[in-house]
C-alpha atoms as a PDB file:
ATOM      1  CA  UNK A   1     -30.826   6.796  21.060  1.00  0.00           C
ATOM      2  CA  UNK A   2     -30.485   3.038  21.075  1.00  0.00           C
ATOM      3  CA  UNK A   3     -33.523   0.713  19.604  1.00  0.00           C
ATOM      4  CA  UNK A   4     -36.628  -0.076  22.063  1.00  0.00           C
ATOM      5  CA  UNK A   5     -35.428  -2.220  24.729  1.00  0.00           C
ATOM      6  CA  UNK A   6     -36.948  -5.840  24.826  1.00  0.00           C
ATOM      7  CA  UNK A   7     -37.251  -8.315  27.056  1.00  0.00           C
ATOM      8  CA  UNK A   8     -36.626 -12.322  26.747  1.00  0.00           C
ATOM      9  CA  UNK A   9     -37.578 -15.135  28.977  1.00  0.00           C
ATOM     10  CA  UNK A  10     -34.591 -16.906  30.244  1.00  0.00           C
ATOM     11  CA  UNK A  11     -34.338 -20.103  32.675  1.00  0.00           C
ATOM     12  CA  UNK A  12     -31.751 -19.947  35.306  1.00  0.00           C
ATOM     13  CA  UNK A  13     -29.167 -23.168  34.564  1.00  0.00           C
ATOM     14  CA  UNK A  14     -28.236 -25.556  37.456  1.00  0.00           C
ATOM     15  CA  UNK A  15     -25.510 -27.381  35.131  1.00  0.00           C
ATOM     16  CA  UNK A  16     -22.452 -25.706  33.183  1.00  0.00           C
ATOM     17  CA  UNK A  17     -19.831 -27.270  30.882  1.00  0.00           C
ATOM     18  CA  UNK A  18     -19.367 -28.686  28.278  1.00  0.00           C
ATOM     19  CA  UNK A  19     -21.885 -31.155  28.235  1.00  0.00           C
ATOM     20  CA  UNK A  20     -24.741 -29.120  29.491  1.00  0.00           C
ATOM     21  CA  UNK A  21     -24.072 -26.727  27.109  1.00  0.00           C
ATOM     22  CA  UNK A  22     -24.419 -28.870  24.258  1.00  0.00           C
ATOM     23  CA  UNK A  23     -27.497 -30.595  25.395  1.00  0.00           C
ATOM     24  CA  UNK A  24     -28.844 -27.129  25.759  1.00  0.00           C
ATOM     25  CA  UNK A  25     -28.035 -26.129  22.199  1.00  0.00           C
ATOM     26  CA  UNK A  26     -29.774 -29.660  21.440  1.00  0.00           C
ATOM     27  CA  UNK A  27     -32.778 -28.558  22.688  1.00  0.00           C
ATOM     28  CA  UNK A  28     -32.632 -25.303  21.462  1.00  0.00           C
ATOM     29  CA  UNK A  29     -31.257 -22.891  23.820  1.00  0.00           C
ATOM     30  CA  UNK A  30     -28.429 -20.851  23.901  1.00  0.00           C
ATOM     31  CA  UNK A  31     -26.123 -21.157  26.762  1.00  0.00           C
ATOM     32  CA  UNK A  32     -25.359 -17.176  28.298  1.00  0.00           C
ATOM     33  CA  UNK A  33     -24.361 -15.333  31.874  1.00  0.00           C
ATOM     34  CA  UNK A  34     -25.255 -12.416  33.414  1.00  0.00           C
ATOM     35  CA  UNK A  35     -22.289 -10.536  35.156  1.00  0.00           C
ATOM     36  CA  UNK A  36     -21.290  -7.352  36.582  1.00  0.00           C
ATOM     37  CA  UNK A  37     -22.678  -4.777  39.106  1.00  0.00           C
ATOM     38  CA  UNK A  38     -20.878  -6.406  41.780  1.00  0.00           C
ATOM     39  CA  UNK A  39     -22.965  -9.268  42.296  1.00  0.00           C
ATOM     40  CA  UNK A  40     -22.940 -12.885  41.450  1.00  0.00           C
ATOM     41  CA  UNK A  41     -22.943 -14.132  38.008  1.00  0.00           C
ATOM     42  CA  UNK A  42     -26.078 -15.927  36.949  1.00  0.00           C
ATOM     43  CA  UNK A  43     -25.962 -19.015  34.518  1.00  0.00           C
ATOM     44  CA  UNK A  44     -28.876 -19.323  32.164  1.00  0.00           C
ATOM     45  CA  UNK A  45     -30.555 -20.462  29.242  1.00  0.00           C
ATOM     46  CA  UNK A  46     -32.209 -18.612  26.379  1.00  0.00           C
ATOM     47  CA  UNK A  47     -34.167 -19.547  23.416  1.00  0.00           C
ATOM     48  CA  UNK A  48     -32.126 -19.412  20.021  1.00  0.00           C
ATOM     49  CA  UNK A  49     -34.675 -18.300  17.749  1.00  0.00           C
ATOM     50  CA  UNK A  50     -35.258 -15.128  20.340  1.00  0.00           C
ATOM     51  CA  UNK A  51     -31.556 -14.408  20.290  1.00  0.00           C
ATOM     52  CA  UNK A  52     -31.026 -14.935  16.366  1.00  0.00           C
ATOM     53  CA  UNK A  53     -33.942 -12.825  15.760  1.00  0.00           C
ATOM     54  CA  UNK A  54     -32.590 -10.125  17.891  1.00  0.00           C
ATOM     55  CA  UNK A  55     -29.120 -10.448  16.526  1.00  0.00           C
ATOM     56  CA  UNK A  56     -30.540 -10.246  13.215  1.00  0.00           C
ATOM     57  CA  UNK A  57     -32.505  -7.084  13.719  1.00  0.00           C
ATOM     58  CA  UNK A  58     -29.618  -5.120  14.333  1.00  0.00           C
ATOM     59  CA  UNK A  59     -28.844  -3.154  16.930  1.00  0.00           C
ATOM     60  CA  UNK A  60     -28.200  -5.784  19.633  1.00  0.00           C
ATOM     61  CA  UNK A  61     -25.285  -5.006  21.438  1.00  0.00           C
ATOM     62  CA  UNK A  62     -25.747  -1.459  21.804  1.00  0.00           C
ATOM     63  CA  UNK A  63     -29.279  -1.977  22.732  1.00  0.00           C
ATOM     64  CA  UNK A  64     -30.357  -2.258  26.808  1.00  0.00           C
ATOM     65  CA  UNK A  65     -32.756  -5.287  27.322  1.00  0.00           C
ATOM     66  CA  UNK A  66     -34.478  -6.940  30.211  1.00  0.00           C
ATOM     67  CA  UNK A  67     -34.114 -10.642  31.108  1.00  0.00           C
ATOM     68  CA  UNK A  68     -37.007 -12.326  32.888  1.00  0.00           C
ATOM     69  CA  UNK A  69     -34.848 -15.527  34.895  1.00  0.00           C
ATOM     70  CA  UNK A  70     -38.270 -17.237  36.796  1.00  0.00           C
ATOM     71  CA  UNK A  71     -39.900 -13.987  37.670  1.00  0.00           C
ATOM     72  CA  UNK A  72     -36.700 -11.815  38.542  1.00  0.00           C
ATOM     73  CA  UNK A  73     -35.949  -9.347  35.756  1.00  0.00           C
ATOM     74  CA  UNK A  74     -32.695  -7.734  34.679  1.00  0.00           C
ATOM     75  CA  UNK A  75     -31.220  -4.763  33.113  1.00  0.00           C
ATOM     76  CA  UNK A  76     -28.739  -5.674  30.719  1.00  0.00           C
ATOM     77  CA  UNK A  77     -26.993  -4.844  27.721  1.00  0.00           C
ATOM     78  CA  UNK A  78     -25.211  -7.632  25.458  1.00  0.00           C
ATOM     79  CA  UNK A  79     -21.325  -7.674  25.714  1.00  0.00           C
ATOM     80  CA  UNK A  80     -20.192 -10.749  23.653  1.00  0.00           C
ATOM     81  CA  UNK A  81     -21.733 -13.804  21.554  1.00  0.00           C
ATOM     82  CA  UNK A  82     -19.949 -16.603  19.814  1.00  0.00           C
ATOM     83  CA  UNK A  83     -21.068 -18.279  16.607  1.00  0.00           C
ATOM     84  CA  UNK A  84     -20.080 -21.934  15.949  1.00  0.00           C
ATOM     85  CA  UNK A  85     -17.367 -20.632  12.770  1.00  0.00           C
ATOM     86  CA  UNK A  86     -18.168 -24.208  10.458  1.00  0.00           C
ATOM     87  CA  UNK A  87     -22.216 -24.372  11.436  1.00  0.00           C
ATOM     88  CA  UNK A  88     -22.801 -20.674  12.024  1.00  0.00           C
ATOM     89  CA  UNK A  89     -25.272 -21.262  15.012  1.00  0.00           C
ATOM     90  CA  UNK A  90     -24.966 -19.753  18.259  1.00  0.00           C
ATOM     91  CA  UNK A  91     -23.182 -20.851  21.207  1.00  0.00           C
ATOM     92  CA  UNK A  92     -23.302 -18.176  24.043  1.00  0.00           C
ATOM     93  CA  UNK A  93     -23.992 -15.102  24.844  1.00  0.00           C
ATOM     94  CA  UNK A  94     -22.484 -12.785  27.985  1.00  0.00           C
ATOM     95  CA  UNK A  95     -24.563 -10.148  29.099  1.00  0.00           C
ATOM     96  CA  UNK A  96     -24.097  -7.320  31.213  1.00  0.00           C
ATOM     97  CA  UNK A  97     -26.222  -6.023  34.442  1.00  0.00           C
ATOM     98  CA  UNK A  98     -26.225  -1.971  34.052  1.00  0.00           C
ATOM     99  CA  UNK A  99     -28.635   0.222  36.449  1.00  0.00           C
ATOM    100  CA  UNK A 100     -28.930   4.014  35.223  1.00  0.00           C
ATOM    101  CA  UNK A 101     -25.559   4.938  36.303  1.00  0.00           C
ATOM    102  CA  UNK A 102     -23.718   2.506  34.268  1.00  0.00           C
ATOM    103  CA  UNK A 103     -20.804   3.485  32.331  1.00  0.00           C
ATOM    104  CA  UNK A 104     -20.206   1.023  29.277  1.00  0.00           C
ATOM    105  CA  UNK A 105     -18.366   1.309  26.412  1.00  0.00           C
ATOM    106  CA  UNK A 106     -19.858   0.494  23.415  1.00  0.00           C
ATOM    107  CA  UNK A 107     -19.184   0.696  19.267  1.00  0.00           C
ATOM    108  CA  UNK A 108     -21.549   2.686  17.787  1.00  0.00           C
ATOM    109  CA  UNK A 109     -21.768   2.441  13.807  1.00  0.00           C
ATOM    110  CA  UNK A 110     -21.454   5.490  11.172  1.00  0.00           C
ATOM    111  CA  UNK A 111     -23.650   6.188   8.557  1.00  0.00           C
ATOM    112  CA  UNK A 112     -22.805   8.814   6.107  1.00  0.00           C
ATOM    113  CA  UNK A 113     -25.636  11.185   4.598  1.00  0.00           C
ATOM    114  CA  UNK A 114     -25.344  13.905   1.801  1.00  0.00           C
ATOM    115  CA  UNK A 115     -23.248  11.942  -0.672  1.00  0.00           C
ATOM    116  CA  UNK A 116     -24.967  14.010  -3.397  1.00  0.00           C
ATOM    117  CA  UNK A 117     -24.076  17.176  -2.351  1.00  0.00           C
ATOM    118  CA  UNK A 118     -20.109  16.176  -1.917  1.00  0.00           C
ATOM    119  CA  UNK A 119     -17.619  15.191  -4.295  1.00  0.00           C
ATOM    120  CA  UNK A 120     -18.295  11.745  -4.286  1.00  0.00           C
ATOM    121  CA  UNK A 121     -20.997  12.637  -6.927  1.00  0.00           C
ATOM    122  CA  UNK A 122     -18.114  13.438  -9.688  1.00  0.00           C
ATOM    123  CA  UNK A 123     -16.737  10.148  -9.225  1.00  0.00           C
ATOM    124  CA  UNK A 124     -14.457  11.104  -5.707  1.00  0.00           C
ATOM    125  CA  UNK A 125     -14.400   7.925  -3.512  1.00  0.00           C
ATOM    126  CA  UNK A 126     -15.572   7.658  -0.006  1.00  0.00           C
ATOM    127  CA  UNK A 127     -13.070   5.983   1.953  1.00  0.00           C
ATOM    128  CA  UNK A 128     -14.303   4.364   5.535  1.00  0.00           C
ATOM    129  CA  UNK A 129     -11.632   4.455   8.315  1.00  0.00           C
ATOM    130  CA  UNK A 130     -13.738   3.561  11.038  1.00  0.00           C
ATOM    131  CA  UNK A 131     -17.045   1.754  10.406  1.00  0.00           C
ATOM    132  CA  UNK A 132     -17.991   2.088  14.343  1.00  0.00           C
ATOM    133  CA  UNK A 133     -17.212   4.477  16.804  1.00  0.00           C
ATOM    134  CA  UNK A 134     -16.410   3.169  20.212  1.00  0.00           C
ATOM    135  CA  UNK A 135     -17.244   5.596  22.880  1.00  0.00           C
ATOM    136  CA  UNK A 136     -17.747   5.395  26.740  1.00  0.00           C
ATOM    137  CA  UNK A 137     -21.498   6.584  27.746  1.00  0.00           C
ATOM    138  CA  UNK A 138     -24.359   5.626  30.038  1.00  0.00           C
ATOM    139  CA  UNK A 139     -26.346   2.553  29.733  1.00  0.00           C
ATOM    140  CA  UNK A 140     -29.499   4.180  29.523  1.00  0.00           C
ATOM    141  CA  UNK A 141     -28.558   6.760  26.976  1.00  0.00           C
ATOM    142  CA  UNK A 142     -26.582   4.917  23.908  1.00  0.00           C
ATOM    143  CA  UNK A 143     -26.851   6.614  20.394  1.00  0.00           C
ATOM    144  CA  UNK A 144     -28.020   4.200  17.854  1.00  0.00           C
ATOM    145  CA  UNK A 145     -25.693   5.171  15.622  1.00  0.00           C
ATOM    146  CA  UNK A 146     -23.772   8.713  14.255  1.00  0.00           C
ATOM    147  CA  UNK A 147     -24.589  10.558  11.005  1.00  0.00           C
ATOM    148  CA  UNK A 148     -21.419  12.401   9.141  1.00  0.00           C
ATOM    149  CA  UNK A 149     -22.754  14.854   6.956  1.00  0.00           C
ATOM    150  CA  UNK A 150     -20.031  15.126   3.837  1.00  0.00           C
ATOM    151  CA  UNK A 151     -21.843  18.218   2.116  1.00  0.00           C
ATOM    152  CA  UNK A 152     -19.244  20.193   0.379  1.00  0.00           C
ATOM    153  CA  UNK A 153     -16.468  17.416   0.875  1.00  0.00           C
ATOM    154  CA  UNK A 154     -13.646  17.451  -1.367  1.00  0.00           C
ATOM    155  CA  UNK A 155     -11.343  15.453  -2.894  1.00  0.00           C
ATOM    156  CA  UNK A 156      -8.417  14.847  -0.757  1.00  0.00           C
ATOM    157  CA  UNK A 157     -10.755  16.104   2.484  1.00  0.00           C
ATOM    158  CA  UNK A 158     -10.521  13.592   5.744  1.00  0.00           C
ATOM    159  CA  UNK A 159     -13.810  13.615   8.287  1.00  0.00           C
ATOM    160  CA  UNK A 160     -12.301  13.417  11.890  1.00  0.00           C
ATOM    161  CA  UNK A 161     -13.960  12.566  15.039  1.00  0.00           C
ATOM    162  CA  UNK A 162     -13.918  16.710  15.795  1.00  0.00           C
ATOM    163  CA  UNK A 163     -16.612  17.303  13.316  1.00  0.00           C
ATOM    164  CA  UNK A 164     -19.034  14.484  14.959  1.00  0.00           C
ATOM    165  CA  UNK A 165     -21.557  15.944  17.800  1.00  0.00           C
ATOM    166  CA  UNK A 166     -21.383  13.733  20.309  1.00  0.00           C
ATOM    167  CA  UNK A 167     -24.392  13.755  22.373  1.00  0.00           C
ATOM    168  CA  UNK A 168     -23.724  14.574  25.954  1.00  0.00           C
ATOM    169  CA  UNK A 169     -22.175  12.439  28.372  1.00  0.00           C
ATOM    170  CA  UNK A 170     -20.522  10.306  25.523  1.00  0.00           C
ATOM    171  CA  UNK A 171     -16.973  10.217  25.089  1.00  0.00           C
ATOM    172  CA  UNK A 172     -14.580   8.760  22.474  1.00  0.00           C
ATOM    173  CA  UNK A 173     -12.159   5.797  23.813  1.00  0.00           C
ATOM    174  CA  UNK A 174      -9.519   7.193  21.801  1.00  0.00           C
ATOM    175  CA  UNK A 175      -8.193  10.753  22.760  1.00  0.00           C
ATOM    176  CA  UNK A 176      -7.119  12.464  19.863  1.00  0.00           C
ATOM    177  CA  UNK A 177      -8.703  13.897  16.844  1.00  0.00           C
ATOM    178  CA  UNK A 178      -8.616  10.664  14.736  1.00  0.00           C
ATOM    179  CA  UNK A 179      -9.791  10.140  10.507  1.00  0.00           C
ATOM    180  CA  UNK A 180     -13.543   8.561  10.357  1.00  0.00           C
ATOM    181  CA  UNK A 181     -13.020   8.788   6.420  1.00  0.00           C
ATOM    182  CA  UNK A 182     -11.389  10.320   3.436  1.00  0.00           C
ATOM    183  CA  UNK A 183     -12.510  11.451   0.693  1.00  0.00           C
ATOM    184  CA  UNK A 184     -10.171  10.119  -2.095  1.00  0.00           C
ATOM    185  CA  UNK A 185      -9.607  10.192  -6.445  1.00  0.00           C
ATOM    186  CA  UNK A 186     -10.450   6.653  -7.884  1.00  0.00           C
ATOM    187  CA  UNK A 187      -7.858   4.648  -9.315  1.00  0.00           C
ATOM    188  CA  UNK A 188      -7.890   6.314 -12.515  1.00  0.00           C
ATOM    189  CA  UNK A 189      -8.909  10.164 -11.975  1.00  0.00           C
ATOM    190  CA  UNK A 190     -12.052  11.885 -11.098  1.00  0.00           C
ATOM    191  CA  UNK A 191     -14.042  12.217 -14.721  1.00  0.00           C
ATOM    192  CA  UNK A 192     -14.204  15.802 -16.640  1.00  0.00           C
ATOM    193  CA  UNK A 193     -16.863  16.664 -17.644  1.00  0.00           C
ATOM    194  CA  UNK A 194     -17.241  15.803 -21.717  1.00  0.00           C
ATOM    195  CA  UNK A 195     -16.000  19.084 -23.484  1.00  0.00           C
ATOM    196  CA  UNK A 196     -18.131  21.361 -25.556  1.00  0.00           C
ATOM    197  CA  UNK A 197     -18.286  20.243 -29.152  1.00  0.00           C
ATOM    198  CA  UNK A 198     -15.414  21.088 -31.711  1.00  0.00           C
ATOM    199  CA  UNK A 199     -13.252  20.961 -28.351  1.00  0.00           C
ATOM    200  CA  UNK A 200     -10.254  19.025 -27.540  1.00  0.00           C
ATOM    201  CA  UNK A 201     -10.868  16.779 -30.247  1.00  0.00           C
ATOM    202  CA  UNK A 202      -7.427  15.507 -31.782  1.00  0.00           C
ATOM    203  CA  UNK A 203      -5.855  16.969 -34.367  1.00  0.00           C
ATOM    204  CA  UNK A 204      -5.704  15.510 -37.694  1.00  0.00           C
END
């Protein structure tokens, strides 16, 4: 499952643009909406540290959080952000309202376990196809992330979606049977191991 939701205290924003949205990030807020679920869209204003923090934690946009606007609270998961590219700060955030019933789609990252007990030990190389997964699932019920198990992987073996257990109710975007990762021989061969002694030594 997804981290522990959170919630952050948001002001509802009478002014958009341009302007407003720089005086906001003046003052230390982040410009961000709330769409979706057939209503209205709200405009409102966060508090940057709360958002950086949260950003920074990992885990933010495939985590459901609740939004206090004045005393009203909503469900919603992050969809979007934008960073200023030259300053690196942030300058907006789009969120989305999801109930219990709410299909979103979502990347989910992939952490590998077992290493050890694969060829990657003997000097194979673990090649990463897909660093996220993105799969269509319910709001309330996104993994946090998947674990490939590569115990017994070979050289030359590829992980594909197939041998991932999805948890149920989650579905893969893509439909076919596609790489996660490949198990490949570095540049210059996997490493024997060192030969027994009066071995392969070179003749005079």
């Amino acid at each position: 499952m997804s981290q522990e939701t959170y919630e952050l205290k948001a002001e509802a924003r009478e002014r958009v643009g341009k302007g407003s949205a720089r005086e906001l990030r003046r003052n230390g807020l982040i410009p961000a909406v709330i769409y979706g679920d057939k209503q209205a869209p709200i405009s409102i204003a966060l508090n940057t540290n709360e958002v950086t923090k949260r950003i920074h934690a990992g885990g933010f946009m495939t985590t459901v959080a609740t939004i206090d606007v004045g005393g009203q609270k909503y469900k919603v998961l992050p969809k979007d952000y934008q960073r200023d590219p030259v300053r690196d700060f942030m300058m907006h955030v789009d969120f989305l309202r999801v109930s219990g019933n709410t299909q979103v789609t979502v990347e989910i990252p992939v952490h590998f376990i077992n290493e050890e007990k694969s060829q990657v030990k003997i000097g194979g190389v673990l090649n990463i196809v897909r660093h996220t997964i993105e799969v269509q699932c319910p709001a309330d019920a996104i993994p946090e992330f998947f674990n490939i198990d590569l115990t017994g992987k070979k050289i030359g073996d590829s992980i594909h979606i197939s041998e991932v257990t999805l948890p149920k109710g989650v579905t893969t975007v893509i439909d076919r049977d596609f790489t996660v990762a490949t198990i490949v021989a570095p540049a210059a061969g996997v490493e024997e191991e060192a030969p027994a002694e009066g071995e392969g030594e070179a003749e005079a």
